[in-house]
PDB file of N, CA and C in Angstrom:
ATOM      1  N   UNK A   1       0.839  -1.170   0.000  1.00  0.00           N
ATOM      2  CA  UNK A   1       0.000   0.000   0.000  1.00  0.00           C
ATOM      3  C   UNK A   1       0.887   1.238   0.000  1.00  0.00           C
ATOM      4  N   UNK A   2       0.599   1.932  -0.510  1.00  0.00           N
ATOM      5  CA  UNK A   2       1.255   3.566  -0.536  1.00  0.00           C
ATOM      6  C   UNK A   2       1.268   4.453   0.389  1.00  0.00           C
ATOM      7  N   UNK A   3       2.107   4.837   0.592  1.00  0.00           N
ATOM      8  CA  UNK A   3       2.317   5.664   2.108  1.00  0.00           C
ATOM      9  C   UNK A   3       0.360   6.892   2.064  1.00  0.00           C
ATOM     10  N   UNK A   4       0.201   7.545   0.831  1.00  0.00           N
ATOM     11  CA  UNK A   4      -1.046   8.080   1.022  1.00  0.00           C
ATOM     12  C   UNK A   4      -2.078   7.541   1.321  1.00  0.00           C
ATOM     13  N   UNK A   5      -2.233   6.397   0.850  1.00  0.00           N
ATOM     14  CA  UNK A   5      -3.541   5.394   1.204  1.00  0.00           C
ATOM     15  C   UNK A   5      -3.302   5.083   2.635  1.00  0.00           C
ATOM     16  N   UNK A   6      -2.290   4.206   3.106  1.00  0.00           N
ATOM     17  CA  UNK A   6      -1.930   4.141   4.215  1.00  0.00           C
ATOM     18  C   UNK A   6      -2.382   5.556   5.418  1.00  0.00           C
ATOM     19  N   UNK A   7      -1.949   6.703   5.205  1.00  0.00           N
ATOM     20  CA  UNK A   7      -2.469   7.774   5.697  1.00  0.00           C
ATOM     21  C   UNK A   7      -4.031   8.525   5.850  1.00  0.00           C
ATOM     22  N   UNK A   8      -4.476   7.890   4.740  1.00  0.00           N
ATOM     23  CA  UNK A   8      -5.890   8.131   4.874  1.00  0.00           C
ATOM     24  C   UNK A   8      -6.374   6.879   5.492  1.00  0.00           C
ATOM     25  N   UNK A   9      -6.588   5.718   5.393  1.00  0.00           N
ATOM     26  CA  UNK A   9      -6.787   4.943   6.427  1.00  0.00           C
ATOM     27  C   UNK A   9      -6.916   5.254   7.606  1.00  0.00           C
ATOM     28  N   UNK A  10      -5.601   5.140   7.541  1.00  0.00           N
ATOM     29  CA  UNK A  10      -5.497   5.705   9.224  1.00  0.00           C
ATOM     30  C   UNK A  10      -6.370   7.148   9.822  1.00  0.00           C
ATOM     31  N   UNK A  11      -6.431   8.189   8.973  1.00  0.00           N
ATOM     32  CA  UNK A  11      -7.592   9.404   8.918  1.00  0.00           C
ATOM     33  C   UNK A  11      -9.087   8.668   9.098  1.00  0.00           C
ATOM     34  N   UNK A  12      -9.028   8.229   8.287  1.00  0.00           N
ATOM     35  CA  UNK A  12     -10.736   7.057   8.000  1.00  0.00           C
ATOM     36  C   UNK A  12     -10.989   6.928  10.196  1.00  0.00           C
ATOM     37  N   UNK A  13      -9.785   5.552   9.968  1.00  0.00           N
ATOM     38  CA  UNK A  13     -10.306   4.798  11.504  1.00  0.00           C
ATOM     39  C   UNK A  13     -10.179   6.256  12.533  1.00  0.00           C
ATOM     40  N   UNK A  14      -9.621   7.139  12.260  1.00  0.00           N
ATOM     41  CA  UNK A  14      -9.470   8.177  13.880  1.00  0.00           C
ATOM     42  C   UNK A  14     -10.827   8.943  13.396  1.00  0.00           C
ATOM     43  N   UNK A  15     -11.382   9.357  12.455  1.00  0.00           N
ATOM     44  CA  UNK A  15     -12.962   9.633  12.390  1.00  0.00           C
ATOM     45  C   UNK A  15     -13.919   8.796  12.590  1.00  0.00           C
ATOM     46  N   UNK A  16     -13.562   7.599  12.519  1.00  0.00           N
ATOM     47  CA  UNK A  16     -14.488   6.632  13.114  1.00  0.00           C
ATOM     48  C   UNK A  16     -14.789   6.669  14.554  1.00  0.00           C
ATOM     49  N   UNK A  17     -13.277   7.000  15.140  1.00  0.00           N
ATOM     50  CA  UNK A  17     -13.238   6.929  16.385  1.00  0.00           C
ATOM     51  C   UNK A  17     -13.819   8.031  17.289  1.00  0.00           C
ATOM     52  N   UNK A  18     -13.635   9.025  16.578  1.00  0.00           N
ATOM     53  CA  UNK A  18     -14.282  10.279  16.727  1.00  0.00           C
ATOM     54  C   UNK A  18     -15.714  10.425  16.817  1.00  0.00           C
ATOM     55  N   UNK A  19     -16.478   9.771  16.331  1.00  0.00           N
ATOM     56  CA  UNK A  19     -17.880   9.502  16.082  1.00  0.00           C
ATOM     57  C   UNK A  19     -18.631   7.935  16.727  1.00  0.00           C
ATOM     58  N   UNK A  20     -17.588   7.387  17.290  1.00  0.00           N
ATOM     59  CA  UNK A  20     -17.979   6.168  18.053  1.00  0.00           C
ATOM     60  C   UNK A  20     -17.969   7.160  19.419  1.00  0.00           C
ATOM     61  N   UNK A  21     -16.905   8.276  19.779  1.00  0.00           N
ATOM     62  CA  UNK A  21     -16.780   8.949  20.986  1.00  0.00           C
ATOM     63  C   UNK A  21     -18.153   9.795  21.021  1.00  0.00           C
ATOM     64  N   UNK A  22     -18.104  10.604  20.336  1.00  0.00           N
ATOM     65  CA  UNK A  22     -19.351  11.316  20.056  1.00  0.00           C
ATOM     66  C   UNK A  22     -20.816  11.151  20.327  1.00  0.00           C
ATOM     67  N   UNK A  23     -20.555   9.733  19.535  1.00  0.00           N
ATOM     68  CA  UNK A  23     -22.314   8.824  20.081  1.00  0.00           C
ATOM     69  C   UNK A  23     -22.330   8.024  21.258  1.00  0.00           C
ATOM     70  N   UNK A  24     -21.474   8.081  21.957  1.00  0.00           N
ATOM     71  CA  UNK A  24     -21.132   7.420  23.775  1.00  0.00           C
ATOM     72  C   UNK A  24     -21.599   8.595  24.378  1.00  0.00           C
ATOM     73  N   UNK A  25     -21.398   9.487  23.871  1.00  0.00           N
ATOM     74  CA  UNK A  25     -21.428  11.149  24.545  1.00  0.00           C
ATOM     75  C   UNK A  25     -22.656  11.641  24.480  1.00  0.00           C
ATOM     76  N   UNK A  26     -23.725  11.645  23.426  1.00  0.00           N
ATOM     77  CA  UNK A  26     -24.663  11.392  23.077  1.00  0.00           C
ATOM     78  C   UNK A  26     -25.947  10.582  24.238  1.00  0.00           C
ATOM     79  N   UNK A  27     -25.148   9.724  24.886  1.00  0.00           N
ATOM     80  CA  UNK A  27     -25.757   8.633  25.489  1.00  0.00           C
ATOM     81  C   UNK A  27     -25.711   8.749  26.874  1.00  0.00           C
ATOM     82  N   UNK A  28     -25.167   9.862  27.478  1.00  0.00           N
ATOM     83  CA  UNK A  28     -24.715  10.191  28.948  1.00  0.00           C
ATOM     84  C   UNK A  28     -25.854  10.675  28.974  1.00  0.00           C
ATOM     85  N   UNK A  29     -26.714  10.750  30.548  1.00  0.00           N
ATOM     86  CA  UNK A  29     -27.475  11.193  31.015  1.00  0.00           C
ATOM     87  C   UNK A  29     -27.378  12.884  31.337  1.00  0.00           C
ATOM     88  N   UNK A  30     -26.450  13.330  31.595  1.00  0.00           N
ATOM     89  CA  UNK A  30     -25.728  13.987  32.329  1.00  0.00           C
ATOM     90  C   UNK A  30     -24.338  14.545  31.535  1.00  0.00           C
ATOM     91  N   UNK A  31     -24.183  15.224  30.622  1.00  0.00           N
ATOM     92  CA  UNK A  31     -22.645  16.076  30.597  1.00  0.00           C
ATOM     93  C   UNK A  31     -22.111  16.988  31.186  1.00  0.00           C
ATOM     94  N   UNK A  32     -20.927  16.572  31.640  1.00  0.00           N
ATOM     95  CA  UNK A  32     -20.329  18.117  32.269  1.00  0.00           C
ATOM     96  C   UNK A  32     -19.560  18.974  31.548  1.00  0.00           C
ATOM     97  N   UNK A  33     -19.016  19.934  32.318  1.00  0.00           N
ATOM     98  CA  UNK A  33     -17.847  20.856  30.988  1.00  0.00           C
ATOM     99  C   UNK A  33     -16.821  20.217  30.779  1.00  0.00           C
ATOM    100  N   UNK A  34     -16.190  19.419  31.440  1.00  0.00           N
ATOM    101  CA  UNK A  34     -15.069  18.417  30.835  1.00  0.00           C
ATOM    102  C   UNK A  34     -15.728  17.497  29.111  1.00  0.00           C
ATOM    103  N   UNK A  35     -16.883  17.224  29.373  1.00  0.00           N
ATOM    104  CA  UNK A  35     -17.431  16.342  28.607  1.00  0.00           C
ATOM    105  C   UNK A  35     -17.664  17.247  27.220  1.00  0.00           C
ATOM    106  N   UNK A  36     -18.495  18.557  27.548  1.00  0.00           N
ATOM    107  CA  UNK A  36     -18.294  19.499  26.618  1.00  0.00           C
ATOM    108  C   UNK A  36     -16.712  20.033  26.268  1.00  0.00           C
ATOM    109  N   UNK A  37     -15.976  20.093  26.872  1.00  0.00           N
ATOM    110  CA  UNK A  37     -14.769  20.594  26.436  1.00  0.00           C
ATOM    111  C   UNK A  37     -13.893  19.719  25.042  1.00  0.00           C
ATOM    112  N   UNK A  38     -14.052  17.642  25.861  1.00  0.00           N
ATOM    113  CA  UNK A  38     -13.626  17.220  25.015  1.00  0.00           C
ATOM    114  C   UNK A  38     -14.388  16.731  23.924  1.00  0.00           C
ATOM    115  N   UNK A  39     -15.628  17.027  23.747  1.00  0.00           N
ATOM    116  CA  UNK A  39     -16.649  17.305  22.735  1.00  0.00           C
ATOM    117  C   UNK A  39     -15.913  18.853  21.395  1.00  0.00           C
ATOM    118  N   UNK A  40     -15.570  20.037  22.075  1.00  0.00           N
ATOM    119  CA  UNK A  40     -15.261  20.277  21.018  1.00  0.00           C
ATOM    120  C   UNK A  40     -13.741  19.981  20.720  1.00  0.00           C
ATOM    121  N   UNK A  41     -13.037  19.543  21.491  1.00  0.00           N
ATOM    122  CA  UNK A  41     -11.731  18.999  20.899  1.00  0.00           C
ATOM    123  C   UNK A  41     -11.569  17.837  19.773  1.00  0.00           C
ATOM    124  N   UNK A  42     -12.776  17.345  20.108  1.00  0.00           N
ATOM    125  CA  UNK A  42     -12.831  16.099  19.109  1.00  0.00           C
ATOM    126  C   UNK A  42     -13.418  16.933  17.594  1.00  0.00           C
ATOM    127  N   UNK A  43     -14.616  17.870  17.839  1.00  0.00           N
ATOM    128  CA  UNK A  43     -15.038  18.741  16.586  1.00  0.00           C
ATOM    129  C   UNK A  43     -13.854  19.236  15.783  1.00  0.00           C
ATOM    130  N   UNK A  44     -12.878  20.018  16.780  1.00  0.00           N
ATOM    131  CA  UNK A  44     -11.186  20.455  15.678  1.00  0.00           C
ATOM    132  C   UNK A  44     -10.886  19.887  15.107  1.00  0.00           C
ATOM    133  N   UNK A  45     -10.827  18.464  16.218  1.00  0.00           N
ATOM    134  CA  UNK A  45      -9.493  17.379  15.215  1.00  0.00           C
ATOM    135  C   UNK A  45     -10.576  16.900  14.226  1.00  0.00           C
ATOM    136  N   UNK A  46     -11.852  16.759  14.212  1.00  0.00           N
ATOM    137  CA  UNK A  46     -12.090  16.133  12.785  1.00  0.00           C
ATOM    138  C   UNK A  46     -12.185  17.068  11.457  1.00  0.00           C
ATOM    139  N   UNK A  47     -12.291  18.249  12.148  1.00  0.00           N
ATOM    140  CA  UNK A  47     -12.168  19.425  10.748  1.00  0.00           C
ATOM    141  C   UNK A  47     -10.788  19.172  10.220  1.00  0.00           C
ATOM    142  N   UNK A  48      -9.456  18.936  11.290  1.00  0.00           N
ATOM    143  CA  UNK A  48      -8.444  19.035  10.715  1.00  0.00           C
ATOM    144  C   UNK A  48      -7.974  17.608  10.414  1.00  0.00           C
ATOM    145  N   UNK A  49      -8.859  16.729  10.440  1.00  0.00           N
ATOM    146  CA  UNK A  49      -8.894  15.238   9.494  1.00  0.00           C
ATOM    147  C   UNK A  49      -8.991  15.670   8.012  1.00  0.00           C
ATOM    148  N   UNK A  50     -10.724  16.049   8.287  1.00  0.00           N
ATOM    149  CA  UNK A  50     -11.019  15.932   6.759  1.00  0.00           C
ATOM    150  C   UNK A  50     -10.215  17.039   6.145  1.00  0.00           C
ATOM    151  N   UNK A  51      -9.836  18.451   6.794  1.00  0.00           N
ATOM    152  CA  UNK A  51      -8.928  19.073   5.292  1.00  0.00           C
ATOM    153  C   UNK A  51      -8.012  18.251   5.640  1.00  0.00           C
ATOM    154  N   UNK A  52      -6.831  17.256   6.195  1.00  0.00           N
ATOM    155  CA  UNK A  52      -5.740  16.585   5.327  1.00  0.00           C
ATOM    156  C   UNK A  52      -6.215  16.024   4.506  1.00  0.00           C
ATOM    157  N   UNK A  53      -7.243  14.749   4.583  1.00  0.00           N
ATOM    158  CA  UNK A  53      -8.068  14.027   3.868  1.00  0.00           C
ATOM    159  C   UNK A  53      -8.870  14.588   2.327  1.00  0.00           C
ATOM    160  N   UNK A  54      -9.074  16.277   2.204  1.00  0.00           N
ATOM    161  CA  UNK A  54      -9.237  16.757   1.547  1.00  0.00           C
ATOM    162  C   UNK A  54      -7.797  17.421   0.729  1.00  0.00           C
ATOM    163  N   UNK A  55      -6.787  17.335   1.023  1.00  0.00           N
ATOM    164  CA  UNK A  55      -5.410  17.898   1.047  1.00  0.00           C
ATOM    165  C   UNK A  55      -4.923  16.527  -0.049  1.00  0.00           C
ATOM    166  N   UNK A  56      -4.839  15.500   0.668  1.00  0.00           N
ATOM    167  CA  UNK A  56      -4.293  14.390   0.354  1.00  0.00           C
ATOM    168  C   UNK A  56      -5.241  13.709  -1.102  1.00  0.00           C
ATOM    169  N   UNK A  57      -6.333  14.378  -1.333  1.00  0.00           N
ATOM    170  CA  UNK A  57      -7.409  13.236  -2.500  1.00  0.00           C
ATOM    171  C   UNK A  57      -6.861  14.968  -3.495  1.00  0.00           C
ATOM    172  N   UNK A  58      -5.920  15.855  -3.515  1.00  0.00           N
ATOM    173  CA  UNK A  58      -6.464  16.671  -4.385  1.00  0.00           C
ATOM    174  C   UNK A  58      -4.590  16.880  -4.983  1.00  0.00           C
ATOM    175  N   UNK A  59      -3.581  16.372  -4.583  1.00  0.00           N
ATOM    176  CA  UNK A  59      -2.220  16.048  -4.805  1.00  0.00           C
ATOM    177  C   UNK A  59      -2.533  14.809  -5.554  1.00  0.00           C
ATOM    178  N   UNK A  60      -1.644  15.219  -6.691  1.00  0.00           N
ATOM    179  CA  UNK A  60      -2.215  14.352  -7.940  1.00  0.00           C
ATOM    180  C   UNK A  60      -0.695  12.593  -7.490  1.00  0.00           C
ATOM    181  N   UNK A  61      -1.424  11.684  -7.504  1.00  0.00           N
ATOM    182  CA  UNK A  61      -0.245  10.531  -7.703  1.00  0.00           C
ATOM    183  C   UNK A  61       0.921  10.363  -9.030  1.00  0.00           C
ATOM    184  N   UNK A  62       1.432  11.133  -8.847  1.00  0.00           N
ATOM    185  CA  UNK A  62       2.486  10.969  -9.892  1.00  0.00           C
ATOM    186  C   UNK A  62       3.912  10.016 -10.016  1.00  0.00           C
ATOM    187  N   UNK A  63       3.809   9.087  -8.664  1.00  0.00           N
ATOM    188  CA  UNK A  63       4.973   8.702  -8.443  1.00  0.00           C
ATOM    189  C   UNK A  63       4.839   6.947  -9.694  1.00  0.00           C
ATOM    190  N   UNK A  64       3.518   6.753  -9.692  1.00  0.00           N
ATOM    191  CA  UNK A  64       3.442   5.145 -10.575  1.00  0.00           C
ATOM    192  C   UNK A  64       3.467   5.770 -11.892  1.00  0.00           C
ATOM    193  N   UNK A  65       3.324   7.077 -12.350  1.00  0.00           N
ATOM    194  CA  UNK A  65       3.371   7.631 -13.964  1.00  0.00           C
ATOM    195  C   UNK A  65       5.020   7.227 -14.025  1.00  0.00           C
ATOM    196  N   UNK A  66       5.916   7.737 -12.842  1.00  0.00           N
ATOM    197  CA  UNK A  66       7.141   7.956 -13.145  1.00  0.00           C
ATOM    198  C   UNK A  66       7.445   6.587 -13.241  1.00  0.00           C
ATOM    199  N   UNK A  67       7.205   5.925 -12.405  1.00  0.00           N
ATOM    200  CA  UNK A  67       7.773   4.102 -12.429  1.00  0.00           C
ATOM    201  C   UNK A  67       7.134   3.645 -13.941  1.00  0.00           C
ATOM    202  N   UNK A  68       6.237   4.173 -14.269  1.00  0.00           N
ATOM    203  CA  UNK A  68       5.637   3.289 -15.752  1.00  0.00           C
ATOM    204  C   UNK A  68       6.525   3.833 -16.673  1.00  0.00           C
ATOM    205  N   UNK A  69       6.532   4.818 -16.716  1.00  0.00           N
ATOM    206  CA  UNK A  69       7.522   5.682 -17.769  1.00  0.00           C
ATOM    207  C   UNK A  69       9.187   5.196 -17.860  1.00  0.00           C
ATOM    208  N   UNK A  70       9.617   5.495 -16.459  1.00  0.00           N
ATOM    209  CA  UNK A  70      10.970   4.972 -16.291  1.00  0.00           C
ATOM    210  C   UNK A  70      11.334   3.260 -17.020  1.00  0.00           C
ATOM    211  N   UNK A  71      10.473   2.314 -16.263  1.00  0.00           N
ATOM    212  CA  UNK A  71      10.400   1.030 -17.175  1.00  0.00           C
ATOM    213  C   UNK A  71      10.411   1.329 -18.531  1.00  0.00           C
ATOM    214  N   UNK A  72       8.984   1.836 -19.402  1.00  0.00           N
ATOM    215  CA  UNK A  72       9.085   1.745 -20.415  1.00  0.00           C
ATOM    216  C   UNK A  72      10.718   2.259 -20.893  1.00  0.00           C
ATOM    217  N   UNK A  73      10.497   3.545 -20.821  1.00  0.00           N
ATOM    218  CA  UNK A  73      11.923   4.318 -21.639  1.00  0.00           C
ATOM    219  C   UNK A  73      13.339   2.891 -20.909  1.00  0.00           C
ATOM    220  N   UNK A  74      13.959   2.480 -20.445  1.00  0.00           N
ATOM    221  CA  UNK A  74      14.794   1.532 -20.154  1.00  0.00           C
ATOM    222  C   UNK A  74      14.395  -0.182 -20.991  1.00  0.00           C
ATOM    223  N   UNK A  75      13.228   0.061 -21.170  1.00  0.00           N
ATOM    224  CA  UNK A  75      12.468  -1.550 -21.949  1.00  0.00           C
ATOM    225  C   UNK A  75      13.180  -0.933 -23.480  1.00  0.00           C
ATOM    226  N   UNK A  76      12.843   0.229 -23.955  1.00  0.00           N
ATOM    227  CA  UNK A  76      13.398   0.652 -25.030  1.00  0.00           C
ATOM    228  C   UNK A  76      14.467   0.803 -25.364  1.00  0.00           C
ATOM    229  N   UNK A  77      15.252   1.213 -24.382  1.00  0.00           N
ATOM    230  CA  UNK A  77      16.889   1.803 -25.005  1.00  0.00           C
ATOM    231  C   UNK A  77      17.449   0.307 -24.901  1.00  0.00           C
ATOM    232  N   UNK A  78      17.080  -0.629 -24.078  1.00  0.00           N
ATOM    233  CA  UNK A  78      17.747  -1.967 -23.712  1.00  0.00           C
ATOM    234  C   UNK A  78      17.586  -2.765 -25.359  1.00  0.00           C
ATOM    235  N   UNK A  79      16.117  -2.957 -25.433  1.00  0.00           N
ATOM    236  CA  UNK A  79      15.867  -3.127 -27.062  1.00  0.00           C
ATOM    237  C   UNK A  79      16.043  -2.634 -27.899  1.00  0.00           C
ATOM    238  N   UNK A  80      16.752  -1.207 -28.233  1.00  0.00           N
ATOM    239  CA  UNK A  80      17.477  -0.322 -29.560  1.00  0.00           C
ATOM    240  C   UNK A  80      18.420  -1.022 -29.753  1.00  0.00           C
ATOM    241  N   UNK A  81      19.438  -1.339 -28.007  1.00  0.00           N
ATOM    242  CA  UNK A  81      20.872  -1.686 -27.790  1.00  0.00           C
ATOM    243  C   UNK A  81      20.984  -3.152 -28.516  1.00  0.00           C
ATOM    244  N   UNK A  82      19.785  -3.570 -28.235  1.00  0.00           N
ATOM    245  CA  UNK A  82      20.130  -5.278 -28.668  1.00  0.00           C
ATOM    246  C   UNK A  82      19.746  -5.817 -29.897  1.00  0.00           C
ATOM    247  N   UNK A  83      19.110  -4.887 -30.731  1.00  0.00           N
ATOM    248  CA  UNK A  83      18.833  -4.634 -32.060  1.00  0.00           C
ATOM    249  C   UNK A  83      19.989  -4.042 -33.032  1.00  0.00           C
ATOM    250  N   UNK A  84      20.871  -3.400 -32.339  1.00  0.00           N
ATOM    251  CA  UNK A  84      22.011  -2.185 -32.441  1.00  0.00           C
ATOM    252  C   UNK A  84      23.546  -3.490 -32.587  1.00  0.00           C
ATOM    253  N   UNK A  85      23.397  -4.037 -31.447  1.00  0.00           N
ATOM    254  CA  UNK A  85      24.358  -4.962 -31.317  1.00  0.00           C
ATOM    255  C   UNK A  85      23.612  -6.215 -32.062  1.00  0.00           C
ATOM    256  N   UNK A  86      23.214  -6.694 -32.520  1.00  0.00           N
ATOM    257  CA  UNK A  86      22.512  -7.911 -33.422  1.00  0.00           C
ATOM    258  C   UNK A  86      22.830  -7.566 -34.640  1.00  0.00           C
ATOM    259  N   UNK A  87      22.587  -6.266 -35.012  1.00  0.00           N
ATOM    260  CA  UNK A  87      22.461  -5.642 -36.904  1.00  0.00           C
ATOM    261  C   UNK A  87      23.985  -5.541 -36.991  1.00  0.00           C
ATOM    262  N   UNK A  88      24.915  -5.398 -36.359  1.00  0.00           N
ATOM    263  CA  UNK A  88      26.390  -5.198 -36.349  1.00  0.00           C
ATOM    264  C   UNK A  88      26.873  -5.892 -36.909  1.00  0.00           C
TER     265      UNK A  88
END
């Protein structure tokens, strides 16, 4: 897996987690200001999930263009060379 996929994953499960916390919180009879406090701490960190998550889907993958390209162009010069050295 690719270090970006890998990273959003991991973004994915901590919003999950965020919203499994949320709906426990949801379920208290009773909140206090601690409970509200880490209620909106959890609201930040998921804004600042989704813009990485929005950050990360909008950086284009260019690193498998370069590996396809690199192969090809080396599949070629290897086969000029051995066409080059054969016709000799």
């Amino acid at each position: 897996m690719l270090r970006r996929q890998k990273k959003v994953v991991s973004l994915q499960e901590e919003l999950t987690t965020l919203a499994l916390l949320d709906r426990g919180l949801d379920y208290t009879p009773d909140s206090g200001p601690t409970d509200n406090l880490a209620y909106a701490s959890r609201q930040i960190r998921r804004s600042q999930i989704e813009a990485e998550m929005r950050k990360s889907a909008l950086s284009k993958p260019h690193t498998n263009h370069t590996r396809i390209g690199s192969a090809a162009l080396l599949l070629c010069a290897v086969g000029y060379l051995t066409l080059h050295y054969l016709l000799r």
